[in-house]
PDB file of N, CA and C in Angstrom:
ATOM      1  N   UNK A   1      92.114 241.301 -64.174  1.00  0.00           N
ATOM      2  CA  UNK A   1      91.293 241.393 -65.356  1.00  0.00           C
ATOM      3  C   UNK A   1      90.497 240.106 -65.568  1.00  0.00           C
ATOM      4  N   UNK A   2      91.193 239.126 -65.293  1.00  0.00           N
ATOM      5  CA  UNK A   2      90.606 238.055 -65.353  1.00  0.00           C
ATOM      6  C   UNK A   2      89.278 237.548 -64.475  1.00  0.00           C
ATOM      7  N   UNK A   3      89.144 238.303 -63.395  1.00  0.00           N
ATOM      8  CA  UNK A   3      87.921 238.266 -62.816  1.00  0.00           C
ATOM      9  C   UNK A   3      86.758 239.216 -62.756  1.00  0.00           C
ATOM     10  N   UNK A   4      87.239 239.844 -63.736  1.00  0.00           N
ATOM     11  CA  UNK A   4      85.981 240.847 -64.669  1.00  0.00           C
ATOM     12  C   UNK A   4      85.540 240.574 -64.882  1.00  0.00           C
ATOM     13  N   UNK A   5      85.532 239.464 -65.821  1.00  0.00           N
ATOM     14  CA  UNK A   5      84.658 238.622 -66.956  1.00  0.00           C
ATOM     15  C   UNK A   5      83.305 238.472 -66.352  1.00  0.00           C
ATOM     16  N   UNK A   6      82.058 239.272 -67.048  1.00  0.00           N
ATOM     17  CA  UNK A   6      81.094 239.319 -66.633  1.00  0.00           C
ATOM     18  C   UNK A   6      80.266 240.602 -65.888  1.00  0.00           C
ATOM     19  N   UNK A   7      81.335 240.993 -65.701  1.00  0.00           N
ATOM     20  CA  UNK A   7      80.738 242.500 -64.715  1.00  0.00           C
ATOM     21  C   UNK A   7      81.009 243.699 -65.268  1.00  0.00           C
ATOM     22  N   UNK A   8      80.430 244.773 -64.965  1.00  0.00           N
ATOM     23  CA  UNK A   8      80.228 245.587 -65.859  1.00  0.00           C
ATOM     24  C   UNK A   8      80.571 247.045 -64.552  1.00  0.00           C
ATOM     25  N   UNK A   9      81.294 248.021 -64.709  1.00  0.00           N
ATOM     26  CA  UNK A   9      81.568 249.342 -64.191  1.00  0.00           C
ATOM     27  C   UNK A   9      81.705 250.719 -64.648  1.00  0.00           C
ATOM     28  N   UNK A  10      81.406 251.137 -63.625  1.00  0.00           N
ATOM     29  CA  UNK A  10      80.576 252.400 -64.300  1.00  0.00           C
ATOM     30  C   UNK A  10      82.390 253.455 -64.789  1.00  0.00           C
ATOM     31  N   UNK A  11      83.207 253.152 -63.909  1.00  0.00           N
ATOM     32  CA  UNK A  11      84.634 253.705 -64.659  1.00  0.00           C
ATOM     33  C   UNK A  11      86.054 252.319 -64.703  1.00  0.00           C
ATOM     34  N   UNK A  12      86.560 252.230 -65.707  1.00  0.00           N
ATOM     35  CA  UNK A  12      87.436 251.207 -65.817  1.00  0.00           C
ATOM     36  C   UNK A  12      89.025 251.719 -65.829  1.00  0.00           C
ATOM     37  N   UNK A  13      89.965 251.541 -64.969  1.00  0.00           N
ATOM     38  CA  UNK A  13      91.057 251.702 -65.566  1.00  0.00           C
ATOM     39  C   UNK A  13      92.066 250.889 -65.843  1.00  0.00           C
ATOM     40  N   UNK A  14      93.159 250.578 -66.743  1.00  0.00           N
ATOM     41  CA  UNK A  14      93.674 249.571 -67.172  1.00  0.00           C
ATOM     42  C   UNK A  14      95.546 250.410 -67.208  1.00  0.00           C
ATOM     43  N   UNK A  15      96.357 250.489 -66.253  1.00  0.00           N
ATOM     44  CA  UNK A  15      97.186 250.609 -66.403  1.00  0.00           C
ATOM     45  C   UNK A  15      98.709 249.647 -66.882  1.00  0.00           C
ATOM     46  N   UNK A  16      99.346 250.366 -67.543  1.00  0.00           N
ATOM     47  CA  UNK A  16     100.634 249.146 -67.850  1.00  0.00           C
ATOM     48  C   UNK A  16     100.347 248.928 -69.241  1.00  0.00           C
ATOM     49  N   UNK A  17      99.783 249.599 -70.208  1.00  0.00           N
ATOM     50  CA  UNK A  17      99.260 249.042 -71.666  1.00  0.00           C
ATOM     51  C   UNK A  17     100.446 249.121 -72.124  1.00  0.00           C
ATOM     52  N   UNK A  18     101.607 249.852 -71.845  1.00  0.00           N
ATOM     53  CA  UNK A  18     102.712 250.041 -72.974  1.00  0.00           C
ATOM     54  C   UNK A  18     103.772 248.807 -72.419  1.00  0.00           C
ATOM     55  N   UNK A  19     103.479 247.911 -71.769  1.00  0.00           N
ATOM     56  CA  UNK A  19     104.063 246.945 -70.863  1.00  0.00           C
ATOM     57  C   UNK A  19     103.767 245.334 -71.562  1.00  0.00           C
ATOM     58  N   UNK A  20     102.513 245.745 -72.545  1.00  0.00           N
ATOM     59  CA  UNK A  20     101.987 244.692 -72.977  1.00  0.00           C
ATOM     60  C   UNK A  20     102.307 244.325 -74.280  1.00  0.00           C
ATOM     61  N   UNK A  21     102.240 243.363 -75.021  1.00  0.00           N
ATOM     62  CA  UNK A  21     101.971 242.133 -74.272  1.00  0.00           C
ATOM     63  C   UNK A  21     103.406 241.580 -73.721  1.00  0.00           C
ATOM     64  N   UNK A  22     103.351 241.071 -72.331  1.00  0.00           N
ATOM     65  CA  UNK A  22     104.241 240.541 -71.519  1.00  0.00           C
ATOM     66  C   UNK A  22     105.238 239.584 -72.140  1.00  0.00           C
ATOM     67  N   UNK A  23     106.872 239.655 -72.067  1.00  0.00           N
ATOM     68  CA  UNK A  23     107.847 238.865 -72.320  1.00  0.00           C
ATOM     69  C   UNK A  23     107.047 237.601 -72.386  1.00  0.00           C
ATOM     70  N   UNK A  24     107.127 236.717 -73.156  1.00  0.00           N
ATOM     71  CA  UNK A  24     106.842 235.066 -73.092  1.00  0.00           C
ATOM     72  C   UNK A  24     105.313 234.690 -73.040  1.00  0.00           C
ATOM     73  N   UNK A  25     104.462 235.849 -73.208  1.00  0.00           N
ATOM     74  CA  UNK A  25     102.955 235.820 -73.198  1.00  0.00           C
ATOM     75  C   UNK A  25     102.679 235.648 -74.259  1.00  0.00           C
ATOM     76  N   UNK A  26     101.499 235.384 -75.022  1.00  0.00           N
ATOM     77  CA  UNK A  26     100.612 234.667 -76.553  1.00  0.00           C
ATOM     78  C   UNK A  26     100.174 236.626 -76.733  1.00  0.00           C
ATOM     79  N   UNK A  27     100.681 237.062 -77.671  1.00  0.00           N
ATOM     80  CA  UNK A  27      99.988 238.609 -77.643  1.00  0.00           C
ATOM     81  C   UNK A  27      98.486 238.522 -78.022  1.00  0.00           C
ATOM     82  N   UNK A  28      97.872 237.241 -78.473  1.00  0.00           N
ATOM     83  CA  UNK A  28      96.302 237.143 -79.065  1.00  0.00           C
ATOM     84  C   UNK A  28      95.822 236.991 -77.336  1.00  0.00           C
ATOM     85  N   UNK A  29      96.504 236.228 -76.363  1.00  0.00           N
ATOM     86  CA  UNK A  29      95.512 235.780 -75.067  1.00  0.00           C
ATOM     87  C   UNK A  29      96.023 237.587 -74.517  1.00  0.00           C
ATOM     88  N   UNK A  30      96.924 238.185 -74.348  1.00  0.00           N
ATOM     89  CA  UNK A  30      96.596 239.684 -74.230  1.00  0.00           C
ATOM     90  C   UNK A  30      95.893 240.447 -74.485  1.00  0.00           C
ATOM     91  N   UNK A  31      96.114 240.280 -76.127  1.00  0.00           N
ATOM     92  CA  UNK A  31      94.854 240.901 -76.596  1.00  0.00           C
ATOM     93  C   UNK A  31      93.269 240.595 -76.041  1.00  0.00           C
ATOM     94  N   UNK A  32      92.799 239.662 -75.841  1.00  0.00           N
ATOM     95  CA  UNK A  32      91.607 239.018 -75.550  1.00  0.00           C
ATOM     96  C   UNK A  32      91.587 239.132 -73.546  1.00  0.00           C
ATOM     97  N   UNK A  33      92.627 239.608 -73.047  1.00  0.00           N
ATOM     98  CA  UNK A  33      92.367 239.724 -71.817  1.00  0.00           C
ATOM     99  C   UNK A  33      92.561 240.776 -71.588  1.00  0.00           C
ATOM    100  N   UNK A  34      93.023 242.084 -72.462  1.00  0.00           N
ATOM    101  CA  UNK A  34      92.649 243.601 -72.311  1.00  0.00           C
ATOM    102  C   UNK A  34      91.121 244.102 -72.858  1.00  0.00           C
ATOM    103  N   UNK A  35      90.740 243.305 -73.730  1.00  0.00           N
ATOM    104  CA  UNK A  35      89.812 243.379 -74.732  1.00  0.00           C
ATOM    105  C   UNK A  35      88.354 243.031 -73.489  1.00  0.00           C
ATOM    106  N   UNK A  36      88.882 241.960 -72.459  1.00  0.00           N
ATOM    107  CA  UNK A  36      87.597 241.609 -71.284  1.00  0.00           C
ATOM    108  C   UNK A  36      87.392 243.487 -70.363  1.00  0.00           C
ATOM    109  N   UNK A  37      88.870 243.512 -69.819  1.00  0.00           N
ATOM    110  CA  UNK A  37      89.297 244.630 -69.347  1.00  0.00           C
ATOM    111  C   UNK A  37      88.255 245.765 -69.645  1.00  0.00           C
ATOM    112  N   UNK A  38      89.104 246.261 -71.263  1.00  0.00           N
ATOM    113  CA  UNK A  38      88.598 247.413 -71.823  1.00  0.00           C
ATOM    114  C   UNK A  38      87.226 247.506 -71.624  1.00  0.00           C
ATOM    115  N   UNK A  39      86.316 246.451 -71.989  1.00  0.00           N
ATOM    116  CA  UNK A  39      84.575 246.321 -72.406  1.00  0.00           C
ATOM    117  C   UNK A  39      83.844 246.237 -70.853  1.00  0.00           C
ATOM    118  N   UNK A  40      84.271 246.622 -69.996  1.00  0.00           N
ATOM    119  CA  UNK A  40      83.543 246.479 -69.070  1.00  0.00           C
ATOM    120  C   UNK A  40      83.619 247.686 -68.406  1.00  0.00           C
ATOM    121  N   UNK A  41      83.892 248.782 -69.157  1.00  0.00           N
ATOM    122  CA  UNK A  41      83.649 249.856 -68.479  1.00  0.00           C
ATOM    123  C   UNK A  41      81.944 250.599 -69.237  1.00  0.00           C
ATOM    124  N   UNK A  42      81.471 250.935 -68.412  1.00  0.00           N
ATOM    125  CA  UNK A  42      79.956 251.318 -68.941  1.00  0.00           C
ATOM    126  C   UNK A  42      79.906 252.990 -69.348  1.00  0.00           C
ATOM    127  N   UNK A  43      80.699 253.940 -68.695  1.00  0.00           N
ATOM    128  CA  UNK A  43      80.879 255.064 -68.724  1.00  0.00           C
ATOM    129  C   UNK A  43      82.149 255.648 -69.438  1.00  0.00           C
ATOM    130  N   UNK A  44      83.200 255.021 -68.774  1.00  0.00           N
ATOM    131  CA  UNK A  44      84.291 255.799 -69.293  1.00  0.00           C
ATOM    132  C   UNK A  44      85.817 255.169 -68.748  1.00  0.00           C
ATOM    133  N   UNK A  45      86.824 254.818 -69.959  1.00  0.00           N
ATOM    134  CA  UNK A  45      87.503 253.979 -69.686  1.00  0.00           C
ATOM    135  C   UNK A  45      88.833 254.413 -69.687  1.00  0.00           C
ATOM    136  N   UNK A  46      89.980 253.945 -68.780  1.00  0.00           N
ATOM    137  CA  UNK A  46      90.875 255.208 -68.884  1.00  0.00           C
ATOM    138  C   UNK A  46      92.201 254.204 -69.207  1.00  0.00           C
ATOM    139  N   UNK A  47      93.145 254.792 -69.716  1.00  0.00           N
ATOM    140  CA  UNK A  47      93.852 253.886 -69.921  1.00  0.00           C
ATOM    141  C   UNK A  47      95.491 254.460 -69.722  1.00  0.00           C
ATOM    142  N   UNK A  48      96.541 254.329 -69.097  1.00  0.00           N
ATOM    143  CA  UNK A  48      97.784 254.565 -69.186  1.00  0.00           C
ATOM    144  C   UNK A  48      98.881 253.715 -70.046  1.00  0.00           C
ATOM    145  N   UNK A  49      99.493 254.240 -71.230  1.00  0.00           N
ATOM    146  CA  UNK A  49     100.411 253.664 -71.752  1.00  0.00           C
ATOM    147  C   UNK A  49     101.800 254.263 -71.686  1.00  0.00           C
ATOM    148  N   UNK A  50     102.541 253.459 -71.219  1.00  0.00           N
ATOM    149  CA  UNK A  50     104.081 253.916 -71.048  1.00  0.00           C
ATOM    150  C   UNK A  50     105.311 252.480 -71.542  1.00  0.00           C
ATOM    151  N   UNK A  51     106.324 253.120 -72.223  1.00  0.00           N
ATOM    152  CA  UNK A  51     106.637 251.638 -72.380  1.00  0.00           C
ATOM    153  C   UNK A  51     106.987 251.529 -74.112  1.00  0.00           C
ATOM    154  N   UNK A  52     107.388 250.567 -74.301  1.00  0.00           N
ATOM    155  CA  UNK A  52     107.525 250.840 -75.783  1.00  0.00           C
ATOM    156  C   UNK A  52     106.867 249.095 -76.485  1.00  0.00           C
ATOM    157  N   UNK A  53     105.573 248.577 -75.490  1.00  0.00           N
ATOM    158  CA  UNK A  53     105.241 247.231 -75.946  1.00  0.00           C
ATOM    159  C   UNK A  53     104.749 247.635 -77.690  1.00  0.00           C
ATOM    160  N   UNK A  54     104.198 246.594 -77.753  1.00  0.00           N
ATOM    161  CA  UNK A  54     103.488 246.291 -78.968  1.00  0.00           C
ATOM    162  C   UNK A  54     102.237 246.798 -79.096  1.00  0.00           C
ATOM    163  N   UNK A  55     101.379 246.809 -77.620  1.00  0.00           N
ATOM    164  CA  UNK A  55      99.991 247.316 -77.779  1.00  0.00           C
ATOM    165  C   UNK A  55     100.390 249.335 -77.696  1.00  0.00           C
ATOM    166  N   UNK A  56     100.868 249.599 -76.939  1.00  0.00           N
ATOM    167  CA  UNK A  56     100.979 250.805 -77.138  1.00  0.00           C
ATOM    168  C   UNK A  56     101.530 251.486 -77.590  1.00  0.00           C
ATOM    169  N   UNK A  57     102.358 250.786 -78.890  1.00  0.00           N
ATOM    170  CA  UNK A  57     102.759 251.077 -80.323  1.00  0.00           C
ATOM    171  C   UNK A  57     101.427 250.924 -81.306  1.00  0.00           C
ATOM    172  N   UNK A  58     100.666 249.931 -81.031  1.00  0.00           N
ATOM    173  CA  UNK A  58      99.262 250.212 -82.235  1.00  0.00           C
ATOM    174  C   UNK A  58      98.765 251.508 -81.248  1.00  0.00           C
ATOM    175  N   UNK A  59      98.540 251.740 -80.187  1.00  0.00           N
ATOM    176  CA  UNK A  59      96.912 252.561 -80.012  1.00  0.00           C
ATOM    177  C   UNK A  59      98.068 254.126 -79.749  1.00  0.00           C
ATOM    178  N   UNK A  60      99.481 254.350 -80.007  1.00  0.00           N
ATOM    179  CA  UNK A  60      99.968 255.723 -80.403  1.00  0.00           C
ATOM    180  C   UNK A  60      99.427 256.014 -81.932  1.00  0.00           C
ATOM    181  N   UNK A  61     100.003 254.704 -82.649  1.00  0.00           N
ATOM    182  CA  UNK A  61      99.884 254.790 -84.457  1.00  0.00           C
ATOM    183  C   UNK A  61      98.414 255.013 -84.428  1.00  0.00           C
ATOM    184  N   UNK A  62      97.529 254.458 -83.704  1.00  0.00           N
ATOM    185  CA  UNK A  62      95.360 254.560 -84.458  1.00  0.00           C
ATOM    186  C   UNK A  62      95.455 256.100 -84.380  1.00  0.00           C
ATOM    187  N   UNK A  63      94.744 256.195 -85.514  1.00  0.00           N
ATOM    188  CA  UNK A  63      94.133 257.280 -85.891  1.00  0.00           C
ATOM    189  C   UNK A  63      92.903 258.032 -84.755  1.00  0.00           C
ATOM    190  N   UNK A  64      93.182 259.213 -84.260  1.00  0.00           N
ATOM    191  CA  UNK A  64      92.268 259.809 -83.931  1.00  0.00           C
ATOM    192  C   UNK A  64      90.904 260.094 -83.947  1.00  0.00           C
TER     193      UNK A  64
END
């Protein structure tokens, strides 16, 4: 993800979201390095959450 920064694709996928944010990781530098991830898809962005992290406890709870 980290060598995204800057480039742009026409499909993005980001697996492991329910994994996040990682034991002993800053959940804001997660946030901000899924957030590079997520935005660089131009078409359509796909995402797998499994897991019982923190991020894929907010994006079960967001509203539809």
């Amino acid at each position: 993800m980290h060598a995204s920064k800057g480039l742009e694709f026409p499909v993005v996928a980001v697996a492991g979201i329910g994994q996040m944010p990682r034991d002993g990781e800053d959940p804001a530098d997660e946030a901000k390095l899924f957030y590079v991830a997520a935005t660089r898809a131009t078409q359509k962005l796909v995402l797998t959450v499994a897991g019982t992290g923190a991020f894929a406890k907010a994006l079960i709870a967001a509203p539809q």
